[in-house]
N, C-alpha and C. Protein backbone atom coordinates (compact mmCIF):
# COMPACT_ATOMS: atom_id res chain seq x y z
N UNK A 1 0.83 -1.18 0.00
CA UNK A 1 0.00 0.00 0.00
C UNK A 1 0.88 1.24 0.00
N UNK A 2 0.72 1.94 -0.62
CA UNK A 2 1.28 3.55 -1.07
C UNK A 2 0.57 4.35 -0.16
N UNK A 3 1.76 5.26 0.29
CA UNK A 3 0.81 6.43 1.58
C UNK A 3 1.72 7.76 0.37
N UNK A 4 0.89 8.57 0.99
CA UNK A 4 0.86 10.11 0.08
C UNK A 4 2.26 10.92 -0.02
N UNK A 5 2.91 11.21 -0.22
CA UNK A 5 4.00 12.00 -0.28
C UNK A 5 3.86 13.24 0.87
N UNK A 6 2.85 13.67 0.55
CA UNK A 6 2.61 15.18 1.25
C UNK A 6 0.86 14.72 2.22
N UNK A 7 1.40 15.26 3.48
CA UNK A 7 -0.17 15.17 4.35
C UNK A 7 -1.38 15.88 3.00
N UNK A 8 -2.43 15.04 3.75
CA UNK A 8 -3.49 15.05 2.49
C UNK A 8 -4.88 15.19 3.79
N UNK A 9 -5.55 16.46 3.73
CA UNK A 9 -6.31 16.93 4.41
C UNK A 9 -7.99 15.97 3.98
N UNK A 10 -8.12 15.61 5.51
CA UNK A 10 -9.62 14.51 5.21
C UNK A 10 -10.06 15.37 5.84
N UNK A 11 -11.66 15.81 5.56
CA UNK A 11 -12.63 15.85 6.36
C UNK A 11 -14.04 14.49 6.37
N UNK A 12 -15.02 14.94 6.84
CA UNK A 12 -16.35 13.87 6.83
C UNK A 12 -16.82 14.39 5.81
N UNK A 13 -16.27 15.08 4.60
CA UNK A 13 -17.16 14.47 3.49
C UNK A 13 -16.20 14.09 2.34
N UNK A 14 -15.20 14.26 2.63
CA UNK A 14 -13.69 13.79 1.42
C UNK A 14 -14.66 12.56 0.80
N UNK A 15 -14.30 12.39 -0.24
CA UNK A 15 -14.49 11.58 -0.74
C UNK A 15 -13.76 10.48 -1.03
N UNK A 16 -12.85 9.46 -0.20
CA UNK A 16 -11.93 8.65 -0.10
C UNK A 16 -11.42 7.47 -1.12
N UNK A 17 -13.05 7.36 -1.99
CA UNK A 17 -12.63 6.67 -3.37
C UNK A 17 -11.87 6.86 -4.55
N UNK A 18 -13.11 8.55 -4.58
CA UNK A 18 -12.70 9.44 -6.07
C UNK A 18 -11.40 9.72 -5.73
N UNK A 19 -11.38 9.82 -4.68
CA UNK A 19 -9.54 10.81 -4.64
C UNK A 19 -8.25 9.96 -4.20
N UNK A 20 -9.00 8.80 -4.62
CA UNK A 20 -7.65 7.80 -4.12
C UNK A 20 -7.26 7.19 -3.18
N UNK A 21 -7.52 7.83 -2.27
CA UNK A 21 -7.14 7.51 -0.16
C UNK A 21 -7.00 6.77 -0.45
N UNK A 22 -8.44 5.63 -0.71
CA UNK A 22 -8.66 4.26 -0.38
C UNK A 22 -8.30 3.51 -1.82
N UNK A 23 -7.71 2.40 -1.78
CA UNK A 23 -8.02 1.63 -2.23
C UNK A 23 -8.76 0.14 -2.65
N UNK A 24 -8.64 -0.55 -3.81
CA UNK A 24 -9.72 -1.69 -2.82
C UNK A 24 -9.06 -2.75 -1.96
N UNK A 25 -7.94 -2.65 -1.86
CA UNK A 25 -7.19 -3.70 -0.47
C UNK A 25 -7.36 -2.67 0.46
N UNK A 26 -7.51 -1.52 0.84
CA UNK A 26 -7.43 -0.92 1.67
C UNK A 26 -9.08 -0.37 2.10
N UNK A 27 -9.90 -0.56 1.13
CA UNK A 27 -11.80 -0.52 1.07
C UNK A 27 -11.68 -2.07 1.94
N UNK A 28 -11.13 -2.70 1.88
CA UNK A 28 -11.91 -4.63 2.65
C UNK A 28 -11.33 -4.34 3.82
N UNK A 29 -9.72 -3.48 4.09
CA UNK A 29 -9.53 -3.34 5.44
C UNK A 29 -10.09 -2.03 6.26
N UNK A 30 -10.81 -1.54 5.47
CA UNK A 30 -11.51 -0.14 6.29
C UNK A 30 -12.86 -0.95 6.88
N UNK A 31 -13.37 -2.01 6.13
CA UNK A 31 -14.52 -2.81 6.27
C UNK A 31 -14.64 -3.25 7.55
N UNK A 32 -13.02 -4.12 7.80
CA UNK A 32 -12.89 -4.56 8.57
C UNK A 32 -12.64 -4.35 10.23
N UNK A 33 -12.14 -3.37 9.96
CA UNK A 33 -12.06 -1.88 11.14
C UNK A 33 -13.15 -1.82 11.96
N UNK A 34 -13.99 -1.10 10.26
CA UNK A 34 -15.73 -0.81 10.98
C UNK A 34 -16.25 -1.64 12.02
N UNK A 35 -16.17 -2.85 11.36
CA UNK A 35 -16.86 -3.85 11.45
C UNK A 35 -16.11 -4.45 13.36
N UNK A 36 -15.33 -4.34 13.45
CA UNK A 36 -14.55 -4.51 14.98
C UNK A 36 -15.24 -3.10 16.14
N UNK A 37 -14.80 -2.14 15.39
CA UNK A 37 -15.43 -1.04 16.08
C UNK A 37 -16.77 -0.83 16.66
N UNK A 38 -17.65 -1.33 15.82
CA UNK A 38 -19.13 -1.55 15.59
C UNK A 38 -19.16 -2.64 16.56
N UNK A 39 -18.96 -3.23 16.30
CA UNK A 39 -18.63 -4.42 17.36
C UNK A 39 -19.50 -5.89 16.64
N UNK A 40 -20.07 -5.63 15.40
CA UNK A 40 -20.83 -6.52 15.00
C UNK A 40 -20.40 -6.88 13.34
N UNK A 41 -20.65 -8.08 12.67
CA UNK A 41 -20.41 -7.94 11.23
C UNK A 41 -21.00 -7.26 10.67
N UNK A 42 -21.09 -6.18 9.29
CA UNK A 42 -21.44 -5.49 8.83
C UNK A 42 -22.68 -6.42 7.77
N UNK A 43 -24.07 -5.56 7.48
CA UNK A 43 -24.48 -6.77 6.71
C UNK A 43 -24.12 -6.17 5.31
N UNK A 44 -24.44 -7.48 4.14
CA UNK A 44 -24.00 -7.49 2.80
C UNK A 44 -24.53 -5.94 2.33
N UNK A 45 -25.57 -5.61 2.56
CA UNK A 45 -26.47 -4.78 2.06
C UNK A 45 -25.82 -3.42 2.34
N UNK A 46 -25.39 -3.28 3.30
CA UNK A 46 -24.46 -2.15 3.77
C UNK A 46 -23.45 -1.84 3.71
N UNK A 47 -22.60 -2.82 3.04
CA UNK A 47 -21.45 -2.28 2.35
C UNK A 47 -21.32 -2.44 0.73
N UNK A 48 -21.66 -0.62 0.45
CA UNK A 48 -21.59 -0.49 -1.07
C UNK A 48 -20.44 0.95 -1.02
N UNK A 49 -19.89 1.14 -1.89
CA UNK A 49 -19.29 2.16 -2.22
C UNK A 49 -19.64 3.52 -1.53
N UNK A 50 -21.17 3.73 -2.16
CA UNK A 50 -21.28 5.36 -1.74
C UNK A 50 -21.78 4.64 0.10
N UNK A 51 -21.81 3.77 0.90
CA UNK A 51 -22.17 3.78 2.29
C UNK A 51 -20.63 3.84 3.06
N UNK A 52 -19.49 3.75 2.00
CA UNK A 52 -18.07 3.65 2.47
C UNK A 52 -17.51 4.73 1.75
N UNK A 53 -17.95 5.86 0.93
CA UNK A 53 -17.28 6.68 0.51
C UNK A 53 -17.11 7.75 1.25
N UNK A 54 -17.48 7.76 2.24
CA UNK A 54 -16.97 9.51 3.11
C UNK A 54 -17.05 8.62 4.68
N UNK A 55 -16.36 10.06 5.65
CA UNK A 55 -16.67 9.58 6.80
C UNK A 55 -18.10 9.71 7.27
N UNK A 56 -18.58 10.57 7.02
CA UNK A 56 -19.60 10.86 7.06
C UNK A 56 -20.83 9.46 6.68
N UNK A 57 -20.77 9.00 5.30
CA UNK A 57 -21.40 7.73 4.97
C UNK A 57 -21.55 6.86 5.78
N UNK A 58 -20.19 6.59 6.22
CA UNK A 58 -20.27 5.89 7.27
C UNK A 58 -20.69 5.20 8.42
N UNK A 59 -20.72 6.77 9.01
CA UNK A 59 -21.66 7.57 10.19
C UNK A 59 -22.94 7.15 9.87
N UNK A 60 -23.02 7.60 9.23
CA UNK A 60 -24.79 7.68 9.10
C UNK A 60 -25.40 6.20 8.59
N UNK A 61 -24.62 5.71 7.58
CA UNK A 61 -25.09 4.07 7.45
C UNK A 61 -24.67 3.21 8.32
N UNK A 62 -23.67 3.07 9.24
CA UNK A 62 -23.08 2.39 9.89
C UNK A 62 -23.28 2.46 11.69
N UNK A 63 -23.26 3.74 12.07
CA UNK A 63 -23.14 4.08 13.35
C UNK A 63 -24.79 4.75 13.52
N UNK A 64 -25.41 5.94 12.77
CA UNK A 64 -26.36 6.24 12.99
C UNK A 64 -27.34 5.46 12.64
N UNK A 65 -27.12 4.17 11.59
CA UNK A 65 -28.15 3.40 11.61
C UNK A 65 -29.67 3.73 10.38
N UNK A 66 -28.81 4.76 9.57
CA UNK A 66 -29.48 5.53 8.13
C UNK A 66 -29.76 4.51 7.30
């Protein structure tokens, strides 16, 4: 995995796909994170792109339960 040359400013709505952050070895281990944090497996249905593309998405599909 490649990290950025120069600090690279995230907020909760960066978009972590379009802009590269993530990749997809690095999309199955953000999954996996969640998914520890949360404290539960994530279901199929809830992990799509735009429910993992911001922090924010996240939040709201994951933690707030959107």
């Amino acid at each position: 995995m490649e990290l950025h040359d120069e600090p690279v400013e995230v907020n909760d709505d960066t978009d972590l796909i379009e802009s590269g952050l993530v990749s997809s070895l690095q999309f199955v281990s953000m999954v996996v994170e969640i998914e520890k944090i949360h404290g539960m497996p994530l279901a199929p249905g809830d992990i799509t792109i735009n429910s993992m593309r911001s922090i924010r998405a996240v939040d709201d599909k994951i933690f707030q339960g959107q």
